[in-house]
N, C-alpha and C. Protein backbone atom coordinates (compact mmCIF):
# COMPACT_ATOMS: atom_id res chain seq x y z
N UNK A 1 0.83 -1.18 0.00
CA UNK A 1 0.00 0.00 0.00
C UNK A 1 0.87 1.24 0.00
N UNK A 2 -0.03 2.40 -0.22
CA UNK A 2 1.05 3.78 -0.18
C UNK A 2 2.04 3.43 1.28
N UNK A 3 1.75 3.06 2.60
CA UNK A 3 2.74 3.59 3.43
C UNK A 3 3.86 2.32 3.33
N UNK A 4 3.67 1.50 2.92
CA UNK A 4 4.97 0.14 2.53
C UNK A 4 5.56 1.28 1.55
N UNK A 5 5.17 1.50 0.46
CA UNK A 5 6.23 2.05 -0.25
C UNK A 5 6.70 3.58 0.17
N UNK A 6 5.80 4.04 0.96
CA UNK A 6 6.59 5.43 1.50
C UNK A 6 7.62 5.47 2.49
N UNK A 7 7.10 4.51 3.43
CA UNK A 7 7.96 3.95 4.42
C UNK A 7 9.65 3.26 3.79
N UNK A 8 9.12 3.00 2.65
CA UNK A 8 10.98 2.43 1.75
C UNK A 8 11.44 3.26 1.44
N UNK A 9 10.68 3.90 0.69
CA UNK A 9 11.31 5.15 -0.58
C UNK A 9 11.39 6.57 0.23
N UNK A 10 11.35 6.70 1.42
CA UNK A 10 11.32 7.59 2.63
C UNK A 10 12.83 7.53 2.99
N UNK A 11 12.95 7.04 3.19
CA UNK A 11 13.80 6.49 3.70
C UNK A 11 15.63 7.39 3.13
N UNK A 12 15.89 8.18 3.99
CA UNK A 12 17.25 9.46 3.33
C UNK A 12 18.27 8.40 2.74
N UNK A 13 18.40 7.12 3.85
CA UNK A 13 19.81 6.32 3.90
C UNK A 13 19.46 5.26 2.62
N UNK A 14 18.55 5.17 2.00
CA UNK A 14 18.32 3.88 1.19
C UNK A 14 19.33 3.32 0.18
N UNK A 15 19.92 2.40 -0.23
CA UNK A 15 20.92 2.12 -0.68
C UNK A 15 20.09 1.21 -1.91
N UNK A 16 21.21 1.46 -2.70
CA UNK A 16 20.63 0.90 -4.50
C UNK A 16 20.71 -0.63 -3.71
N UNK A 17 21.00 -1.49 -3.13
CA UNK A 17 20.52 -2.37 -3.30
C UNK A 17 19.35 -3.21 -2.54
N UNK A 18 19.43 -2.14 -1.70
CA UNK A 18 17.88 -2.21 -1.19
C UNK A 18 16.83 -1.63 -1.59
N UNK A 19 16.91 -0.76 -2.64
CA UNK A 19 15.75 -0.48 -3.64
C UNK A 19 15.55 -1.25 -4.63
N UNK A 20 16.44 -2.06 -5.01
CA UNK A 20 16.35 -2.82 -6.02
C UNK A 20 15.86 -4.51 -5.56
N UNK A 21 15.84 -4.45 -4.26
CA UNK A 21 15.79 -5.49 -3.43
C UNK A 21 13.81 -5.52 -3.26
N UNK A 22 13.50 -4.19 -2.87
CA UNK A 22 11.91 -3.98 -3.34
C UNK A 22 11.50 -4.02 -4.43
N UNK A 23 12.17 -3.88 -5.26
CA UNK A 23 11.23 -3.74 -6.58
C UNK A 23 11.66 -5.04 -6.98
N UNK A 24 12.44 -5.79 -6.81
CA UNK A 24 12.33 -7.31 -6.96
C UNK A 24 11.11 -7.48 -6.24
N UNK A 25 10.94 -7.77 -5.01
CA UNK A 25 10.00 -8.41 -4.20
C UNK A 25 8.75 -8.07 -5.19
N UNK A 26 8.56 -6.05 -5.36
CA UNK A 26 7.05 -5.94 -6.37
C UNK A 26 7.27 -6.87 -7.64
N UNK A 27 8.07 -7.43 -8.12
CA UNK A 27 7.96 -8.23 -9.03
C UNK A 27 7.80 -9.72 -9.04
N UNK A 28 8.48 -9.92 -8.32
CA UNK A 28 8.18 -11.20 -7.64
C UNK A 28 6.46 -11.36 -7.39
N UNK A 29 6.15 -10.31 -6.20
CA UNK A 29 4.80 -10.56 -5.61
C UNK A 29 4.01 -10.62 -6.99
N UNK A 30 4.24 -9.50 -8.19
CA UNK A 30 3.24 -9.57 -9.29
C UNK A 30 3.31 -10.93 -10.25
N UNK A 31 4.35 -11.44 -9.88
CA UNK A 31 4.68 -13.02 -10.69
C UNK A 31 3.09 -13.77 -10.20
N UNK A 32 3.95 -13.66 -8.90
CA UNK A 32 2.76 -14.77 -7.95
C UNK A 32 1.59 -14.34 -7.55
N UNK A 33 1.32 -13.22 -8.14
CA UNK A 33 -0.25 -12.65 -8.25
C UNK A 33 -0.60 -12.14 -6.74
N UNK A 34 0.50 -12.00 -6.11
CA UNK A 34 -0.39 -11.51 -4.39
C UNK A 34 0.34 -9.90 -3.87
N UNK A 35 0.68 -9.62 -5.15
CA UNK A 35 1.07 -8.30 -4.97
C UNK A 35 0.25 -7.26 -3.78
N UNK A 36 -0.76 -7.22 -4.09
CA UNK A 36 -2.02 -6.68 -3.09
C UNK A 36 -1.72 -6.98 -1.90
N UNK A 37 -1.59 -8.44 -1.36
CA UNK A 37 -1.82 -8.82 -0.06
C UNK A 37 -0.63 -8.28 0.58
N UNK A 38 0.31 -8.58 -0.18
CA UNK A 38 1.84 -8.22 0.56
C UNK A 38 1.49 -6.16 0.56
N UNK A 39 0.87 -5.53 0.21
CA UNK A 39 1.06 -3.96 0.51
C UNK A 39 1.35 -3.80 -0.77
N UNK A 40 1.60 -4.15 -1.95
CA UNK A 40 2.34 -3.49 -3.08
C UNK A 40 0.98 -2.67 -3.84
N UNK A 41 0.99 -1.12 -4.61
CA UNK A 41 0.04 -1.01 -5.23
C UNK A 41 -0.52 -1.36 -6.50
N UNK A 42 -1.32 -1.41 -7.08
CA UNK A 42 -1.58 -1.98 -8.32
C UNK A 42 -0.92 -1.83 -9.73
N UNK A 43 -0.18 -0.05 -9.84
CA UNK A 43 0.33 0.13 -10.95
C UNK A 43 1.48 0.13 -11.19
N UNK A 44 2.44 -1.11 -12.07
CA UNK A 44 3.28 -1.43 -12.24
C UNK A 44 4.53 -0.52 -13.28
N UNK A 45 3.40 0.53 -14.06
CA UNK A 45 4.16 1.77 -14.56
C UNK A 45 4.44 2.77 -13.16
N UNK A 46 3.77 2.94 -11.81
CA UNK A 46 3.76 3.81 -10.99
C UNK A 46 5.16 3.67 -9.82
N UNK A 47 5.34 2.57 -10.08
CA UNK A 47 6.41 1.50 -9.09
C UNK A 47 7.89 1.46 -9.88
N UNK A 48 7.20 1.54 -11.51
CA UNK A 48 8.77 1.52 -12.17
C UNK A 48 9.35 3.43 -11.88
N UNK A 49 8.02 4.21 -12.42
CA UNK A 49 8.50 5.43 -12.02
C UNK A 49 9.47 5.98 -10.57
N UNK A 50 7.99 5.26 -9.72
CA UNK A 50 8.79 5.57 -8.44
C UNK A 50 10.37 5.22 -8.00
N UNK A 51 10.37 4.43 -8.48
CA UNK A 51 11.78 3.17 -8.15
C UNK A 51 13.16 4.19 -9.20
N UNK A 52 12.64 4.32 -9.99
CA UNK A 52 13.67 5.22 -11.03
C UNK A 52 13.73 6.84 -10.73
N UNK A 53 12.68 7.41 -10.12
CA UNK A 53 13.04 8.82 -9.52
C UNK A 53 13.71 8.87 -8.14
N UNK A 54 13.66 7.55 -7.67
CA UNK A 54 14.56 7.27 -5.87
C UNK A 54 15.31 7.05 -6.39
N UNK A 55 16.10 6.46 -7.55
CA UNK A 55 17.05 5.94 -7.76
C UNK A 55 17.85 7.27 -7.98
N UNK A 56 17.26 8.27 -8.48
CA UNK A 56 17.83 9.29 -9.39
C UNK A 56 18.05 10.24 -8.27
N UNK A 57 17.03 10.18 -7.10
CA UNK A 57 17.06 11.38 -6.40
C UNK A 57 18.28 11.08 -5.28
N UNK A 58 18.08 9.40 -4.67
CA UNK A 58 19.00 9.30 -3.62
C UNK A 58 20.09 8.78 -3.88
N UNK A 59 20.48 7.88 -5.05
CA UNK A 59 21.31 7.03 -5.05
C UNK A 59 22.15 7.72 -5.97
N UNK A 60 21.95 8.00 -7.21
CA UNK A 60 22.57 8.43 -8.52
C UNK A 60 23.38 9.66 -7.79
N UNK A 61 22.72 10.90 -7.63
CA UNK A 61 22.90 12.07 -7.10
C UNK A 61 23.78 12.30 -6.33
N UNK A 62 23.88 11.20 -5.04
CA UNK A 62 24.79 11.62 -4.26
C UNK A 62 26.48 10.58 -4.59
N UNK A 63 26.31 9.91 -5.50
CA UNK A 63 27.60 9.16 -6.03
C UNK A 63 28.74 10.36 -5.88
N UNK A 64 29.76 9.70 -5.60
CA UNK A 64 31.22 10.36 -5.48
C UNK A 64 31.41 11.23 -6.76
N UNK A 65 31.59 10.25 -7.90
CA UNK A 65 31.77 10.11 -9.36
C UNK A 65 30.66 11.26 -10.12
N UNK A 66 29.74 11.02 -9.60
CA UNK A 66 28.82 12.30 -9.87
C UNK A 66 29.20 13.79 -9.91
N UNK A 67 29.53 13.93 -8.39
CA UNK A 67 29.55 15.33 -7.63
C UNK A 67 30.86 15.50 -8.70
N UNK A 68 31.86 14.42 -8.27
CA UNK A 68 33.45 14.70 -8.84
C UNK A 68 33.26 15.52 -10.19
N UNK A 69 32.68 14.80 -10.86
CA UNK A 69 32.38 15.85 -12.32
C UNK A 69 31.22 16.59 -12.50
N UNK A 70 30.91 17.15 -11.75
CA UNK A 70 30.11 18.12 -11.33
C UNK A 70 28.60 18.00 -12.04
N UNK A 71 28.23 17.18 -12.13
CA UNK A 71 27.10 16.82 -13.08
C UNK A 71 25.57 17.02 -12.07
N UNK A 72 24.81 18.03 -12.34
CA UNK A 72 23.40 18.13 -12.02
C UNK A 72 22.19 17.08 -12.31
N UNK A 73 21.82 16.45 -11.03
CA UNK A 73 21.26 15.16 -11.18
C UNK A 73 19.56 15.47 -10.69
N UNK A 74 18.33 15.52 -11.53
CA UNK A 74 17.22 15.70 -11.09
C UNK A 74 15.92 14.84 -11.52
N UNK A 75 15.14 14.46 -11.17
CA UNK A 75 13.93 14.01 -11.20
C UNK A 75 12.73 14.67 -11.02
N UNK A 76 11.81 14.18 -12.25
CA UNK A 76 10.98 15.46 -12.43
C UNK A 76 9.66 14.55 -12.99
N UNK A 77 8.49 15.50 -13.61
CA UNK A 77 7.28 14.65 -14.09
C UNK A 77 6.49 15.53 -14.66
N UNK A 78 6.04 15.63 -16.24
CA UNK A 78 5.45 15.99 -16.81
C UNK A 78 4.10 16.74 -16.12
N UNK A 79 3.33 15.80 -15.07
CA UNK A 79 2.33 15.65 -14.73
C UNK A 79 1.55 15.16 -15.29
N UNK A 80 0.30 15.50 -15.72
CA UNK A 80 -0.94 14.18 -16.47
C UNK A 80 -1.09 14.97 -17.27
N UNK A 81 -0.64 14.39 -18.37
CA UNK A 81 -0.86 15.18 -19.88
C UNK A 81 -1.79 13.96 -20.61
N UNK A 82 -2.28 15.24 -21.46
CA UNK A 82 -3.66 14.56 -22.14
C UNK A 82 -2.35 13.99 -23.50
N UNK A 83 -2.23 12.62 -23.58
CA UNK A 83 -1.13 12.01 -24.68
C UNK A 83 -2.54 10.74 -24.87
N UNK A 84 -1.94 9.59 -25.43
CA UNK A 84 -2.57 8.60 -25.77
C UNK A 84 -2.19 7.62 -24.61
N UNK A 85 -1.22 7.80 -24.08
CA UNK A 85 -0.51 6.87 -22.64
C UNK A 85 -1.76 6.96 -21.44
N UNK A 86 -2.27 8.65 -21.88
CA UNK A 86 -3.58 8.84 -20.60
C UNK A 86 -4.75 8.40 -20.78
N UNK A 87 -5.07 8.12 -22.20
CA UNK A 87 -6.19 7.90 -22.96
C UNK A 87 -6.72 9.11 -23.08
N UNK A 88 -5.91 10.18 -23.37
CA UNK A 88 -6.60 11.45 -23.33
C UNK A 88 -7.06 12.40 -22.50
N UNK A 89 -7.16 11.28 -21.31
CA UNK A 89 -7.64 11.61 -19.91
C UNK A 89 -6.94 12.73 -19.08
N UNK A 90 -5.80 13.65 -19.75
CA UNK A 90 -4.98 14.51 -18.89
C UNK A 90 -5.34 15.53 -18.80
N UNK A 91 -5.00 16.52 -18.18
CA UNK A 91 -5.56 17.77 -17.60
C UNK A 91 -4.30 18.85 -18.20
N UNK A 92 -3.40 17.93 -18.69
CA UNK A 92 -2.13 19.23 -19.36
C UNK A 92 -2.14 19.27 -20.88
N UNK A 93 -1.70 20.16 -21.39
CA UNK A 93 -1.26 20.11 -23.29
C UNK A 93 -0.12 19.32 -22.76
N UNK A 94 0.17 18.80 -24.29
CA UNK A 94 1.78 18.23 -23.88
C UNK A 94 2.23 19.44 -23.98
N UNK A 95 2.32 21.05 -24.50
CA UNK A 95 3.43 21.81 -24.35
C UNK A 95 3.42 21.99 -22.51
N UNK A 96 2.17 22.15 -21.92
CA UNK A 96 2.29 22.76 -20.47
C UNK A 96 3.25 21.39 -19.81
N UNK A 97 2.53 20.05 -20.04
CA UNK A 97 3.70 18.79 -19.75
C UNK A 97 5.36 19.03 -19.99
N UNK A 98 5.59 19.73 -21.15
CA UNK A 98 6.94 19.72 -21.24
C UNK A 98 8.19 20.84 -20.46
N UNK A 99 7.25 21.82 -19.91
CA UNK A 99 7.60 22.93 -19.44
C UNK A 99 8.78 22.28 -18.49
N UNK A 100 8.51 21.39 -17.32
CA UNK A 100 9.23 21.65 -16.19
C UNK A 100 10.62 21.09 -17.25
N UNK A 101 10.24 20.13 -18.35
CA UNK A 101 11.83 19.76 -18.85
C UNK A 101 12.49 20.62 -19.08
N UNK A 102 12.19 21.49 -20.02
CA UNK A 102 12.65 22.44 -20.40
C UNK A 102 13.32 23.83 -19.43
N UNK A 103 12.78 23.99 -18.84
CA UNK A 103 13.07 24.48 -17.33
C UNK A 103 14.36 24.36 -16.56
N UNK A 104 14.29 22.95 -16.80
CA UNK A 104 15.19 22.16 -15.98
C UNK A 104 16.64 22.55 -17.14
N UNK A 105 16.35 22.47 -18.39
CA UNK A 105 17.09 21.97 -19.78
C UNK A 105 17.87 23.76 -19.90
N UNK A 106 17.39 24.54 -19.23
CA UNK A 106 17.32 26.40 -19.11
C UNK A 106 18.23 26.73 -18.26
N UNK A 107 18.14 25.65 -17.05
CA UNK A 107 19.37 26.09 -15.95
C UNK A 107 20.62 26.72 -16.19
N UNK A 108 21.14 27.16 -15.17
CA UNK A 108 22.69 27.37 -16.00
C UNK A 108 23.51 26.09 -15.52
N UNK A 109 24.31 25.63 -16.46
CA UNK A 109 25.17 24.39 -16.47
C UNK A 109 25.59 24.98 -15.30
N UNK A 110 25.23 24.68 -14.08
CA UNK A 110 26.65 24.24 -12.73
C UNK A 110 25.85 23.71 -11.64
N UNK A 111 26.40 22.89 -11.12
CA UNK A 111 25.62 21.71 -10.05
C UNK A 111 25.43 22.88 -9.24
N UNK A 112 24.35 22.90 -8.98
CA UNK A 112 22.90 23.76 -7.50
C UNK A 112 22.68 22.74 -6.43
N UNK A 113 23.52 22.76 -5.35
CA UNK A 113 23.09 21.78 -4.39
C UNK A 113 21.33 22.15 -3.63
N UNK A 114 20.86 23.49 -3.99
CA UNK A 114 19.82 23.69 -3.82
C UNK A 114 19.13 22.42 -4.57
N UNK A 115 19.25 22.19 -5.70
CA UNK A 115 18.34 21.72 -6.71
C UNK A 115 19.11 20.09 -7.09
N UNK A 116 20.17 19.84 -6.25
CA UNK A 116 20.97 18.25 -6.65
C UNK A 116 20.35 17.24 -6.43
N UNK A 117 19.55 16.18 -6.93
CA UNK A 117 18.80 14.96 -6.30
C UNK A 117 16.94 14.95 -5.95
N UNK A 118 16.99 16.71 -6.20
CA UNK A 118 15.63 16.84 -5.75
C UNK A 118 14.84 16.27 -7.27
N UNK A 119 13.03 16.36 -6.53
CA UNK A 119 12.23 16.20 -7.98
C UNK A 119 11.46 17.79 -8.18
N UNK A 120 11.44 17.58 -9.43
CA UNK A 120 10.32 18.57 -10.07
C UNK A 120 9.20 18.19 -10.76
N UNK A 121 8.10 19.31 -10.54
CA UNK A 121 7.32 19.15 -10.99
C UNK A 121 6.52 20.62 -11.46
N UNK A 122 5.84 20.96 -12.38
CA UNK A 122 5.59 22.12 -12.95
C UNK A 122 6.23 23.23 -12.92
N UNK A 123 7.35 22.77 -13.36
CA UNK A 123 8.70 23.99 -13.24
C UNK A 123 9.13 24.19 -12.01
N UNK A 124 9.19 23.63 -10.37
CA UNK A 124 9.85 24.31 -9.62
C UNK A 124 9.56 23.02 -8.91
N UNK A 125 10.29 23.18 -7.80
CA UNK A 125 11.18 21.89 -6.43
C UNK A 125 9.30 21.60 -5.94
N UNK A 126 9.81 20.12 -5.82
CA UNK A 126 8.23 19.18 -5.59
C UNK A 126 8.77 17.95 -4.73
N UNK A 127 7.50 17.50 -4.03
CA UNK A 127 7.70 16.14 -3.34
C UNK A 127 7.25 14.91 -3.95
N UNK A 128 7.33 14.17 -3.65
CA UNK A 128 7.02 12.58 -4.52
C UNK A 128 5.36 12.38 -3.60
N UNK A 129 5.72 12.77 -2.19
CA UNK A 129 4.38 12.49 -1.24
C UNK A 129 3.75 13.84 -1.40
């Protein structure tokens, strides 16, 4: 359920192989069909997202090798754009969807520890919860 995976992905200290150690298990559990019972939520695009913006925000970001070459590391999200992925169903144009990229793509080239690891969302610093 939301607090199994908030309770993981919460988590400041999480280490790539204990995120990768959950999203085995969500895969596993969805093998064996009891994904539900164990706490996992239903959407398996929502779990890959999540799992790949923790990856980006806690793990990637704070690498040695990263900082060393000064490389700006962020996670971000269109929001719900009306595409064919939504069934149309979105509430954004894709241009308003593309904004925060672009945004992001506008910065000036130099690592912002304000802005290192965090996510975005409609152009400016956002939470996942």
């Amino acid at each position: 359920n939301y607090y199994v995976c908030k309770a993981t992905f919460s988590n400041p200290a999480i280490s790539k192989s204990q995120l990768l150690g959950f999203l085995h298990a969500f895969e596993e559990a969805v093998k064996n069909g009891d994904y539900a019972q164990k706490g996992f939520p239903k959407s398996a695009y929502g779990m890959r997202k999540l799992g790949i913006n923790i990856y980006t925000m806690k793990i990637l970001s704070q690498r040695q090798d990263i900082k060393d070459k000064h490389i700006q590391v962020y996670a971000q999200c269109p929001g719900y754009v009306k595409t064919d992925m939504s069934s149309q169903k979105g509430v954004l144009t894709i241009e308003e969807g593309a904004r925060t990229t672009v945004f992001l793509a506008e910065l000036p080239f130099e690592v912002n520890n304000a802005y290192q690891g965090h996510f975005f969302e409609r152009s400016a610093l956002s939470s996942l919860w």
